[in-house]
Structures are given as structure tokens and as C-alpha cells.
Protein backbone atom coordinates (compact mmCIF):
# COMPACT_ATOMS: atom_id res chain seq x y z
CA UNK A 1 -23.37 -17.88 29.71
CA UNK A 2 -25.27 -18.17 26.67
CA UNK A 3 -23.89 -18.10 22.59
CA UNK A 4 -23.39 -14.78 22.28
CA UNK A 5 -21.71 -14.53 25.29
CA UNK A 6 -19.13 -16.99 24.38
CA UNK A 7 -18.81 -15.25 20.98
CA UNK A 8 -18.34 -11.93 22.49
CA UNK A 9 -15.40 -13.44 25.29
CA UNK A 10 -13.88 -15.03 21.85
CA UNK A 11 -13.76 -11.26 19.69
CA UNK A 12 -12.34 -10.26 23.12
CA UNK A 13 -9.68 -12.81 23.43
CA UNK A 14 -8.91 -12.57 19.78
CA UNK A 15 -8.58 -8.44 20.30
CA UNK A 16 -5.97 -9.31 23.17
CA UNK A 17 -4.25 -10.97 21.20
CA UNK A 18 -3.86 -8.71 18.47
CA UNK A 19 -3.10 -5.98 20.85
CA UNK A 20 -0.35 -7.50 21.93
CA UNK A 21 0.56 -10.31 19.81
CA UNK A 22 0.71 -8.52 16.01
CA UNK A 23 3.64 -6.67 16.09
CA UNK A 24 1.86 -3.49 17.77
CA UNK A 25 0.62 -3.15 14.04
CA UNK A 26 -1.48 -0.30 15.50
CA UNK A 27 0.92 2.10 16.12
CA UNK A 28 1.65 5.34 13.89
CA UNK A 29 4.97 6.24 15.01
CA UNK A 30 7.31 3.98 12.66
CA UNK A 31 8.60 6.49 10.38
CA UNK A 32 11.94 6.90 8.23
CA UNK A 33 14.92 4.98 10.34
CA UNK A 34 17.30 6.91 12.14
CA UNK A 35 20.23 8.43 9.22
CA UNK A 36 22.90 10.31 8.55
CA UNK A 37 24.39 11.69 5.33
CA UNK A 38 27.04 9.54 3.04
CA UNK A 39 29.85 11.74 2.42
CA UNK A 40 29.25 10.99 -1.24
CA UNK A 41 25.79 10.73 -2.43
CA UNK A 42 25.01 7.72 -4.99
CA UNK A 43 23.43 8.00 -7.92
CA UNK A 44 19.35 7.90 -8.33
CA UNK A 45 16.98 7.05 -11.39
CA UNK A 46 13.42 7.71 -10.51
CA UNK A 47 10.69 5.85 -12.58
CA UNK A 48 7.43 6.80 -12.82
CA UNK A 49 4.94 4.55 -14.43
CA UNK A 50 1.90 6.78 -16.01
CA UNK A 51 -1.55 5.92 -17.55
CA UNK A 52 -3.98 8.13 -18.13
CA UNK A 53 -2.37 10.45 -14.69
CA UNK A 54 -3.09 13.84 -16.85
CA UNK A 55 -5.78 15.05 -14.12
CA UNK A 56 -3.05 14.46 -11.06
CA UNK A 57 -0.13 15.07 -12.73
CA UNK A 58 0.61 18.46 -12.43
CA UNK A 59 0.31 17.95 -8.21
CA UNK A 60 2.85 15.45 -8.63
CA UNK A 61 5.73 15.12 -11.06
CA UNK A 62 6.95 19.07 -10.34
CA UNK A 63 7.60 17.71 -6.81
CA UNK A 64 9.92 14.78 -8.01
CA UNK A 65 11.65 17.40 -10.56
CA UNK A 66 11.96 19.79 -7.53
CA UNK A 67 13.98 17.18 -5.11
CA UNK A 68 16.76 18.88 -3.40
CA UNK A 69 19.39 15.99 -3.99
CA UNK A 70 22.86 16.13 -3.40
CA UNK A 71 24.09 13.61 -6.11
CA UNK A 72 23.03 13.08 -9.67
CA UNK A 73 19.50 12.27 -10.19
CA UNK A 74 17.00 12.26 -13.25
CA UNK A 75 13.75 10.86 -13.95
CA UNK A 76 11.99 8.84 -16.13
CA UNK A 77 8.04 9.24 -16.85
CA UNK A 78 6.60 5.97 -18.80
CA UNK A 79 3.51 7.03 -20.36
CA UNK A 80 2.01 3.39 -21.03
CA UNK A 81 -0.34 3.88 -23.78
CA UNK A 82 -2.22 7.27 -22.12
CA UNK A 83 -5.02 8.63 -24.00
CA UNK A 84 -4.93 11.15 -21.90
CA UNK A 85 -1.85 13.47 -22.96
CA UNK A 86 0.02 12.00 -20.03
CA UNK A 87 3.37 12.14 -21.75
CA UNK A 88 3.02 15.69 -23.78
CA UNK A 89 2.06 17.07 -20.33
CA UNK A 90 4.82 15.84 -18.32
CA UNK A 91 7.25 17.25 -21.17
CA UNK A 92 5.02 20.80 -20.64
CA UNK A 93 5.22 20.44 -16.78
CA UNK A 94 9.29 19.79 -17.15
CA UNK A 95 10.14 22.97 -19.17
CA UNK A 96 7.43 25.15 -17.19
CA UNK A 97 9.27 23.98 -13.52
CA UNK A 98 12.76 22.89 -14.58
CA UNK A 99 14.92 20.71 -12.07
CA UNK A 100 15.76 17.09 -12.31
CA UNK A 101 16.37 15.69 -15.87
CA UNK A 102 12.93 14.16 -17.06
CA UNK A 103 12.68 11.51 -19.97
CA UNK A 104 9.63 10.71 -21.11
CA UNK A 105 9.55 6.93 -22.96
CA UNK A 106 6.39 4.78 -24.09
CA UNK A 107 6.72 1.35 -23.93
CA UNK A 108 4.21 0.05 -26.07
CA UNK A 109 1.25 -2.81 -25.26
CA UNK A 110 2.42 -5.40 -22.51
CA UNK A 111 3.14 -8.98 -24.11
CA UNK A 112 0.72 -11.48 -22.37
CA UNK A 113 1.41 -12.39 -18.73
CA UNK A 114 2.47 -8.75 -17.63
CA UNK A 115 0.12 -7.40 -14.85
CA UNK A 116 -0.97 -3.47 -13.93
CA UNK A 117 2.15 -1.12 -14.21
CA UNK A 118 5.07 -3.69 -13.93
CA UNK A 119 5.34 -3.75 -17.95
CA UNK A 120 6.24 0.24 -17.49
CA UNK A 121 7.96 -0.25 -14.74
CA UNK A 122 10.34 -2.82 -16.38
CA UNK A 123 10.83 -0.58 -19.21
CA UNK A 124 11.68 2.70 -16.80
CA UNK A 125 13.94 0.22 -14.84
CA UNK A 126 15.72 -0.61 -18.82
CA UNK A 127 16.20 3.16 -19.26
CA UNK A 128 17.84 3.80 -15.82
CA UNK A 129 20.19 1.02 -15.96
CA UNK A 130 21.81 3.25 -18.86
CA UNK A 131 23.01 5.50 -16.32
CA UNK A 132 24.02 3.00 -14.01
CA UNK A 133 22.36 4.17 -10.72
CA UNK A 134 22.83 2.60 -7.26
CA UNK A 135 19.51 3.61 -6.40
CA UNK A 136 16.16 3.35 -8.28
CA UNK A 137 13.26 5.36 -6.85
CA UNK A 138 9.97 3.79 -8.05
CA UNK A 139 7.04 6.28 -7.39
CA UNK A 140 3.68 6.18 -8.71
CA UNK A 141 2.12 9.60 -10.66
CA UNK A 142 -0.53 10.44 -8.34
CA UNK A 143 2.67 10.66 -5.64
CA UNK A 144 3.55 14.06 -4.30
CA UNK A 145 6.86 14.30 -2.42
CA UNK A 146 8.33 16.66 -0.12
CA UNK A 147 11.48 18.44 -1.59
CA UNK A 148 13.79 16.79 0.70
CA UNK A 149 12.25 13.13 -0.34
CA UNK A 150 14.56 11.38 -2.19
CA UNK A 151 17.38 13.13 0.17
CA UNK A 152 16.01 11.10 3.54
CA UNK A 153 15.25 7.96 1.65
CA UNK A 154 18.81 7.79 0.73
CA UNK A 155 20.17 9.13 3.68
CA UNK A 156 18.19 6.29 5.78
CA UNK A 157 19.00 3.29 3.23
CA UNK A 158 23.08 4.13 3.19
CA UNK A 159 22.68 4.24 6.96
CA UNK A 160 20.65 1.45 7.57
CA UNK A 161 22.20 -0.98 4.86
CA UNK A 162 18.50 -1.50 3.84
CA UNK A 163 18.31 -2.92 0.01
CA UNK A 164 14.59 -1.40 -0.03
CA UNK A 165 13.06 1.31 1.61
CA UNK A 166 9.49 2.39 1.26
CA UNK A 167 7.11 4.68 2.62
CA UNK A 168 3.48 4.48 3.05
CA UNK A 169 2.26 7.74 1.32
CA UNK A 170 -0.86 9.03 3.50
CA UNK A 171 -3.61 8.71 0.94
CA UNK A 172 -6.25 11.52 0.72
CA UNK A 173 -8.69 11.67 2.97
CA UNK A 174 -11.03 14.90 2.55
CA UNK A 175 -14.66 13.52 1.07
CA UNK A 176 -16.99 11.67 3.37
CA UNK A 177 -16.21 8.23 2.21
CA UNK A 178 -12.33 8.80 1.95
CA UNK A 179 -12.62 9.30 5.69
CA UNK A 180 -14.42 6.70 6.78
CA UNK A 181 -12.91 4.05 4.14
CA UNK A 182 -9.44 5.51 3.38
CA UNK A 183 -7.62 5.04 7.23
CA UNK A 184 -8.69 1.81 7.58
CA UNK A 185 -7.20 1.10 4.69
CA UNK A 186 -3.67 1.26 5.58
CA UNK A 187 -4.81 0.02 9.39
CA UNK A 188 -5.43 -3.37 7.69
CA UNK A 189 -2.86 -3.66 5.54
CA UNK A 190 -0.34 -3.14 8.58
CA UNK A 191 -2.32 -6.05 10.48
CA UNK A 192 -1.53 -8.11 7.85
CA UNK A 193 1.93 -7.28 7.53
CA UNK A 194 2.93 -5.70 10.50
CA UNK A 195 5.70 -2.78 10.06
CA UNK A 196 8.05 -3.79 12.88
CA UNK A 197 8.31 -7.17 11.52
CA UNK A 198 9.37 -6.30 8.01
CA UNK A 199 12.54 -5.33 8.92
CA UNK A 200 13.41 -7.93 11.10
CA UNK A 201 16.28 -10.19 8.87
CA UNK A 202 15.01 -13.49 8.47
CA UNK A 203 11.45 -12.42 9.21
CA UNK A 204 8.78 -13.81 6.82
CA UNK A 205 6.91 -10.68 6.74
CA UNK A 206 7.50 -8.70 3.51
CA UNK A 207 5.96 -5.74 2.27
CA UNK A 208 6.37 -2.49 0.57
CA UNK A 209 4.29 0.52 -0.64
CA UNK A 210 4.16 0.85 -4.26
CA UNK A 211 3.99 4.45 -3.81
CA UNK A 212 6.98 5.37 -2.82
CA UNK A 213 9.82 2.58 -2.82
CA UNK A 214 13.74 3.61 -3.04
CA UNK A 215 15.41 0.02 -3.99
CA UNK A 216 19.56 -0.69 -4.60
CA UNK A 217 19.81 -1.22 -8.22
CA UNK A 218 22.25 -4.67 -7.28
CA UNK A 219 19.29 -5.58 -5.39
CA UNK A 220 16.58 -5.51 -8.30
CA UNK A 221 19.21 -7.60 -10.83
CA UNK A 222 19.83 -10.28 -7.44
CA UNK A 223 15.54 -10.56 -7.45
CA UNK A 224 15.46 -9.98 -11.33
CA UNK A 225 12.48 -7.10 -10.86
CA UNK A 226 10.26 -6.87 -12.31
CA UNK A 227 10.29 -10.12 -14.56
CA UNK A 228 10.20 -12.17 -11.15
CA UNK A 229 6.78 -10.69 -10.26
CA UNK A 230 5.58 -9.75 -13.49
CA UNK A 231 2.06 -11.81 -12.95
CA UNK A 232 1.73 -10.22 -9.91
CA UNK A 233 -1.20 -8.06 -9.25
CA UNK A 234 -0.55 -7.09 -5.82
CA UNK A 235 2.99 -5.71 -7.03
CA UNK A 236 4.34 -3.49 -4.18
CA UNK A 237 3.94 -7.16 -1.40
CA UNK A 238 5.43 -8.99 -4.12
CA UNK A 239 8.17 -7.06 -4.68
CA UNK A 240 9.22 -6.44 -1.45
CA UNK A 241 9.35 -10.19 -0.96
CA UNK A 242 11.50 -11.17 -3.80
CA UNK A 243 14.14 -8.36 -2.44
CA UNK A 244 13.79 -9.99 0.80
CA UNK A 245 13.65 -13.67 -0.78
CA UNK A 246 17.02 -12.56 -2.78
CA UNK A 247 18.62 -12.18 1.13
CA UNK A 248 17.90 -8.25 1.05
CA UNK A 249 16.79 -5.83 3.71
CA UNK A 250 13.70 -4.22 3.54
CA UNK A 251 11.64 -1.88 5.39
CA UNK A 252 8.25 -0.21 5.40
CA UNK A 253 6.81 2.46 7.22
CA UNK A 254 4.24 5.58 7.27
CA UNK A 255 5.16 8.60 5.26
CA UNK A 256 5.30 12.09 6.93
CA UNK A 257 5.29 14.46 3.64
CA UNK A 258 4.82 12.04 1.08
CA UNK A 259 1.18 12.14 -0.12
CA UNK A 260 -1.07 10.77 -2.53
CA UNK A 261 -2.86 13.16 -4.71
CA UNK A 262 -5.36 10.90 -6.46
CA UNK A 263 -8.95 11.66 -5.17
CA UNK A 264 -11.71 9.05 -4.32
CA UNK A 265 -14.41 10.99 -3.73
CA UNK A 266 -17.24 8.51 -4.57
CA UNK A 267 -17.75 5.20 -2.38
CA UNK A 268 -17.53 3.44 -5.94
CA UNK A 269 -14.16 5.03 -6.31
CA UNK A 270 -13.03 3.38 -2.74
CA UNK A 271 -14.46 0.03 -3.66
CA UNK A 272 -12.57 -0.62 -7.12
CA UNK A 273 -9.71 0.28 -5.69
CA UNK A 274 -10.04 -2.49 -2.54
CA UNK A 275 -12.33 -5.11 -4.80
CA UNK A 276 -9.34 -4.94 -7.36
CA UNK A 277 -6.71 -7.05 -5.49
CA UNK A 278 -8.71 -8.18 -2.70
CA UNK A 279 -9.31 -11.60 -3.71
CA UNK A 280 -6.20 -12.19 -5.61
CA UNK A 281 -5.03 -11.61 -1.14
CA UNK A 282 -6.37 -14.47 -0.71
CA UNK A 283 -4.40 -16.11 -3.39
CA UNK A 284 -7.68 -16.87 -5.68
CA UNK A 285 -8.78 -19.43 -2.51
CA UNK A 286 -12.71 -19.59 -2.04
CA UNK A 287 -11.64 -21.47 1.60
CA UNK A 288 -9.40 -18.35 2.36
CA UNK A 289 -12.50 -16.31 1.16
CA UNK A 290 -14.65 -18.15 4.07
CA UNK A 291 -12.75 -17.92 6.51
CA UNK A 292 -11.64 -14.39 5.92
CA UNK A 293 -15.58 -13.39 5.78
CA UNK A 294 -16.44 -15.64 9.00
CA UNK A 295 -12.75 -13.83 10.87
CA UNK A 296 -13.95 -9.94 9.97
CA UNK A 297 -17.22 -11.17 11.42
CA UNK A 298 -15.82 -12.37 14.21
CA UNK A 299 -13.18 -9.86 14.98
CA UNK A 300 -15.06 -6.60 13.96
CA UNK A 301 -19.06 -7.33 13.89
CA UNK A 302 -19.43 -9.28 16.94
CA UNK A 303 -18.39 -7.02 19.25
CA UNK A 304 -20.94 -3.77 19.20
CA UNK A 305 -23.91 -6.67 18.12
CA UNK A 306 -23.38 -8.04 21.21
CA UNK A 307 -22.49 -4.99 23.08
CA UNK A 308 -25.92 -3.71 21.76
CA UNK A 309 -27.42 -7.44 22.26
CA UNK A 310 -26.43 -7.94 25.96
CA UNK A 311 -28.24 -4.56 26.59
CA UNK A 312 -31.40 -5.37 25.10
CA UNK A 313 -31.58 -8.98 27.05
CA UNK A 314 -30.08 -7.92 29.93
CA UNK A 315 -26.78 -10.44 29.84
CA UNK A 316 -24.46 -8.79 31.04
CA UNK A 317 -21.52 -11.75 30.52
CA UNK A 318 -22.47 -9.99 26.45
CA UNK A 319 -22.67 -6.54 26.97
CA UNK A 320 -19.22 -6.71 29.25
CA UNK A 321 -17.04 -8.57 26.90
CA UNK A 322 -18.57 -7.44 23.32
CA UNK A 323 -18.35 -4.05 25.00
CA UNK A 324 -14.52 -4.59 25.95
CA UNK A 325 -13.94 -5.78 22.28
CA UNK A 326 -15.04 -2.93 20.63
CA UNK A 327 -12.99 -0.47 23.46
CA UNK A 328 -9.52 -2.20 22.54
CA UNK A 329 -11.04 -1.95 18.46
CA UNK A 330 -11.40 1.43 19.02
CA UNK A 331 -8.36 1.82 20.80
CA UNK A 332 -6.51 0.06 18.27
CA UNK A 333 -7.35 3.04 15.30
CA UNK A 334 -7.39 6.00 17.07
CA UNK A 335 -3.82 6.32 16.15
CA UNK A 336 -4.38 5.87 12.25
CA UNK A 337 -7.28 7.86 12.65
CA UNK A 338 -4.68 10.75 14.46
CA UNK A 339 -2.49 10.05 11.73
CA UNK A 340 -4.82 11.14 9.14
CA UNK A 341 -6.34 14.10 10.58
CA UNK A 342 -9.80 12.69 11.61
CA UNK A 343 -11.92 13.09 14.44
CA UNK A 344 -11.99 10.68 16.53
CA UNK A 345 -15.18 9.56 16.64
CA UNK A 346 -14.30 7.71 13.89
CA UNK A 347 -12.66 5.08 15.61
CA UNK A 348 -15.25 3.40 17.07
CA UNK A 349 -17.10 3.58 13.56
CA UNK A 350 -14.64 0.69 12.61
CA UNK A 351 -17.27 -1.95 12.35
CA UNK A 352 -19.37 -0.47 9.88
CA UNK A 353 -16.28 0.65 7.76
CA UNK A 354 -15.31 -3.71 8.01
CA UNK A 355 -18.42 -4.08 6.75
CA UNK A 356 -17.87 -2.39 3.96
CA UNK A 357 -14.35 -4.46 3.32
CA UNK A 358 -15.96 -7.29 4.14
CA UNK A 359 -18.47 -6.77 1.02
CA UNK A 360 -15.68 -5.43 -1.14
CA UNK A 361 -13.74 -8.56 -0.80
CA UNK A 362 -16.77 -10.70 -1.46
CA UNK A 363 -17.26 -8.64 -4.49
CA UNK A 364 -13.65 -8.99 -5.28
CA UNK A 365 -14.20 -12.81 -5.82
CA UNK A 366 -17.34 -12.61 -7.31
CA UNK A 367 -15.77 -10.18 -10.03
CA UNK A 368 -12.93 -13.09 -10.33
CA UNK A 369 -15.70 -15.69 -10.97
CA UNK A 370 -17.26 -14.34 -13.68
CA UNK A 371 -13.90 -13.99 -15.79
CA UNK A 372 -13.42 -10.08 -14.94
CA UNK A 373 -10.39 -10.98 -13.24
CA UNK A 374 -8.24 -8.03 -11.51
CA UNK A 375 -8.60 -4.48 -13.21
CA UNK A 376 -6.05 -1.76 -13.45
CA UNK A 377 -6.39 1.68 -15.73
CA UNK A 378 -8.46 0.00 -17.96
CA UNK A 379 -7.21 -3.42 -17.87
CA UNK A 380 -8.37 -6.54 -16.73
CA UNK A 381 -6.34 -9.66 -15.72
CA UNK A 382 -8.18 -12.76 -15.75
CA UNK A 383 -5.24 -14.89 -14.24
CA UNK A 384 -4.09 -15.38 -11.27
CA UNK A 385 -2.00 -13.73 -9.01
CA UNK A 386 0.63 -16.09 -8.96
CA UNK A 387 3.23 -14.45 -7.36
CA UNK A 388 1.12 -14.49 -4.33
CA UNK A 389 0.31 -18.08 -5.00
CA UNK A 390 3.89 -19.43 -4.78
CA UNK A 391 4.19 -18.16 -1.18
């Protein structure tokens, strides 16, 4: 057989084995654990980190005061240095709607060495642990949450005896480049850390959706969160692993009415928000970089260029297996294509839409090279994500 024959067989082998071999990371159906009530509902704080969220706040905070919660609950907005009118609009949104309890706090600038939202964060977490909660709900402002939210999240932690619980909100996906861009991203992120796996006790795999994560207060002091991860860029992986580090149980999975509001509808949009963190994924490593570049050629390119290749030279040992390769790739996101409401032709656009990662995460690095560092809401981080580097 000739080269790209044997490259084609290899994209195929390597698609077998991530069939069957990944944890079924393709599947859609892992939603909220099987639950039943508690007889006596615990207390929740919710904290909401906020900067600059004016334009998608009013979608999302009157769903969080809204919650239809059996126990006490209240929630805390940290406006970190808006210039937006973040804070004076949540306080407008709270008397306008009523419901849960809202404080709204600043925190003031971040001392060095605190990453993206985890300075907030640590100060919502300060006010909560005022009222002594057994829960803390940490939800990000562009999050919009079904009014029986924080009641199932509860409900499926007390029954599970999970320390963590978070839910993949389904991201928007209405413009043109939100759908082509937007479903892979959560398809990748669950090939890298497979759902099924996270909860497995003693597992390796940890991960959690900064979106929407419902965490045992006891469990944040054992992992000290945030201060453990405060470098951390990628915040929601890290987290989730110093819970799980700390001997806690943890689970992710894909949200059913708990949404993202924020819109992307640019392909610049898309690519800050993946060119962000991607290289601080691969731990700041220009090796990793390679052979993440050579793998999504490999795994996602090879297969329709030799598909189309074997065709055009008539070798059919190229067209048959790049051809079989880009079946089980196509196979392998209809679901998250399903589960966002796309049609499914789609799914066998996959390659292009690697591409596109593919250049993102190049970008990423290059961006990290010439002292940009990692960027979030206006700031940058030059250093590295260490929390990801002590794995």
C-alpha cells in the first residue's frame, strides 16, 4: 500500500480506539445523577463573579434570584472592578424581580499571582462563609438557570455523596460560526476528560464546568479554594482536581436547562475564547504543542485528504480506510451536534472546524511567546498556568 494508505489505516485505528477506548466520551446522554430529595434541605450561597456582564446580565442573574429552593439560599454578585455598571444593575435587576437575597460586594484589584475570576471568586466564597452554607453554588454571569436549578443540583449531590457537582451549560449556538465552532467545543473537551471517568473514585480524570459548579463548603476549606489554584488559568479543570486531590467526589456532565447567554457571533469572538487557555492545556510545553498539532492532523485531517486522495489516484487501500475514519468521526459528533440543535450535516464538517482549533491553539502559543500571556476581561497573565503544570 503506499504512504497515505498507511496513514489513512493509522487515523482509522486511532478512531477505533477512541470509539471504544475513551470512555464513550461521545455520548450526550450523561446528565444530572439519579436523586431524591433530603428531608431537610442544606443551606446554599451562590457566587457570582462579574466584570463588565452589564450586556448579559439581565438574561441571567433574575434566573438565579428566581430558584425555587426549598432551604435558605442568597446570592452574592462580585462586581470586580466593572466599568460597565455591572454592580448598580444587578442591585436594579434585584428590586425589579425580587426572590433570593442578592449582595452585591467589590473586591478591589487582584494582588499579583491571582488569575481571571478566582480573585472574585475568593472574595464571594469570604462573604458566604458568613452564613455558614453547606453548599456553595459558583455560577458565572452570562449563566441562565432553569428555576428548579439549584433544587436538582442539591437533590443529586445529597444523594450521590458527590463533594462537587457541575454541569456543562450548553453554550449558544445561533450565528454561523457558533455552530460550526461552538459543539465541538465541548466534544473536545469531553475527549480530553471523558465524563464517565470523572466520577469514577480514584480515577485521575478531573474536571468541572466553571459555569455551573455546586461544591460542599467542607470540601472547598479540605482543597483550600480558591488560594490552591489561584495561578490557574484554566480554573474550572483545576478546581475540580484539587476537590478530587483533597479525596472528594466529583462529577461532570451536560446541562439540560442550564444555558449560557453570552453571544459569539464573530469567528474572532470564538477564537479568543479557545486561543485564551489553549496553550496554557498544554502546560506552556512547545513539545506538547507538536505533538498536539501533528495528533489533530493525524486524527481529524487525514482522513477526508485521503478519502478525497485515494479517489483521485485510484488507491483504493486510501479511499477505504481514510473514508472509514471520517464515518466513525462523523459518527462520533452527531450526538453533540443533536445535543445542540444542529443539522446534521454538520458532523461530517468536523475536519474543517479542527482546523480551525488546530490554528487557534497555535495562535494560543504564539500569543504566549510574545509576552501576551493568557487574557481574561481585559486582563492578561503573562505566567504560567501552574496549576496545570504541577499535574
Amino acid at each position: 500500500m503506499s504512504a497515505v494508505a498507511w496513514t489513512a489505516v493509522g487515523s482509522l485505528a486511532a478512531w477505533l480506539w477512541l470509539l471504544l477506548g475513551q470512555g464513550f466520551f461521545w455520548r450526550t446522554d450523561l446528565r444530572l445523577p439519579p436523586r431524591r430529595e433530603p428531608d431537610d434541605w442544606p443551606s446554599v450561597c451562590v457566587v457570582v463573579p462579574a466584570r463588565d456582564e452589564a450586556g448579559v446580565l439581565h438574561a441571567s442573574l433574575p434566573t438565579l434570584l428566581a430558584q425555587d429552593y426549598p432551604g435558605r439560599a442568597e446570592v452574592f454578585l462580585v462586581d470586580d472592578g466593572s466599568s460597565d455598571g455591572t454592580g448598580e444593575l444587578a442591585r436594579e435587576l434585584a428590586r425589579a424581580h425580587g426572590g433570593l437575597p442578592l449582595t452585591v460586594d467589590s473586591p478591589g484589584e487582584p494582588p499579583a499571582g491571582w488569575t481571571g475570576k478566582l480573585w472574585a471568586v475568593r472574595h464571594g466564597i469570604a462573604l458566604a462563609r458568613t452564613r455558614e452554607p453547606v453548599y456553595l453554588l459558583l455560577t458565572d454571569a452570562d449563566i441562565a438557570h432553569a428555576p428548579d436549578s439549584l433544587r436538582t443540583l442539591v437533590a443529586s449531590a445529597h444523594t450521590g455523596g458527590f463533594d462537587l457537582v457541575s454541569q456543562m451549560a450548553r453554550l449558544r449556538a445561533e450565528s454561523v460560526w457558533e455552530r460550526l465552532v461552538v459543539p465541538a467545543f465541548v466534544y473536545f473537551f469531553a475527549q480530553l476528560y471523558p465524563f464517565r471517568w470523572i466520577a469514577v473514585r480514584g480515577s485521575r480524570t478531573a474536571a468541572a464546568a466553571g459555569g455551573c459548579v455546586l461544591l460542599r463548603a467542607d470540601a472547598a476549606e479540605r482543597a483550600r479554594i480558591p488560594d490552591a489554584i489561584r495561578h490557574a488559568v484554566i480554573d474550572d479543570v483545576a478546581l475540580a482536581r484539587a476537590v478530587k486531590g483533597a479525596g472528594g467526589h466529583i462529577w461532570l456532565g451536560l446541562a439540560e436547562r442550564v444555558d449560557s447567554v453570552r453571544p459569539y457571533p464573530r469567528l474572532h469572538d470564538l477564537w479568543r475564547m479557545v486561543s485564551r487557555s489553549a496553550y496554557a492545556q498544554l502546560r506552556h510545553n512547545p513539545l506538547l504543542l507538536l505533538g498536539t498539532v501533528l495528533g489533530l492532523a493525524a486524527v481529524y485531517l487525514v482522513p477526508p485528504l485521503a478519502f478525497a486522495t485515494g479517489l483521485v489516484v485510484g488507491s483504493t487501500g486510501a479511499a477505504a480506510a481514510g473514508g472509514l475514519a471520517w464515518l466513525l468521526m462523523t459518527a462520533t459528533y452527531l450526538p453533540m451536534v443533536r445535543y445542540y440543535r444542529q443539522p446534521w450535516w454538520l458532523a461530517p464538517l468536523l475536519p474543517v472546524t479542527a482546523f480551525l482549533y488546530l490554528l487557534m491553539t497555535v495562535d494560543s502559543a504564539v500569543q504566549h511567546y510574545r509576552g501576551r500571556g493568557a487574557a481574561w476581561k481585559g486582563r492578561t497573565y503573562a505566567r504560567p498556568d501552574t496549576a496545570l503544570d504541577e499535574r
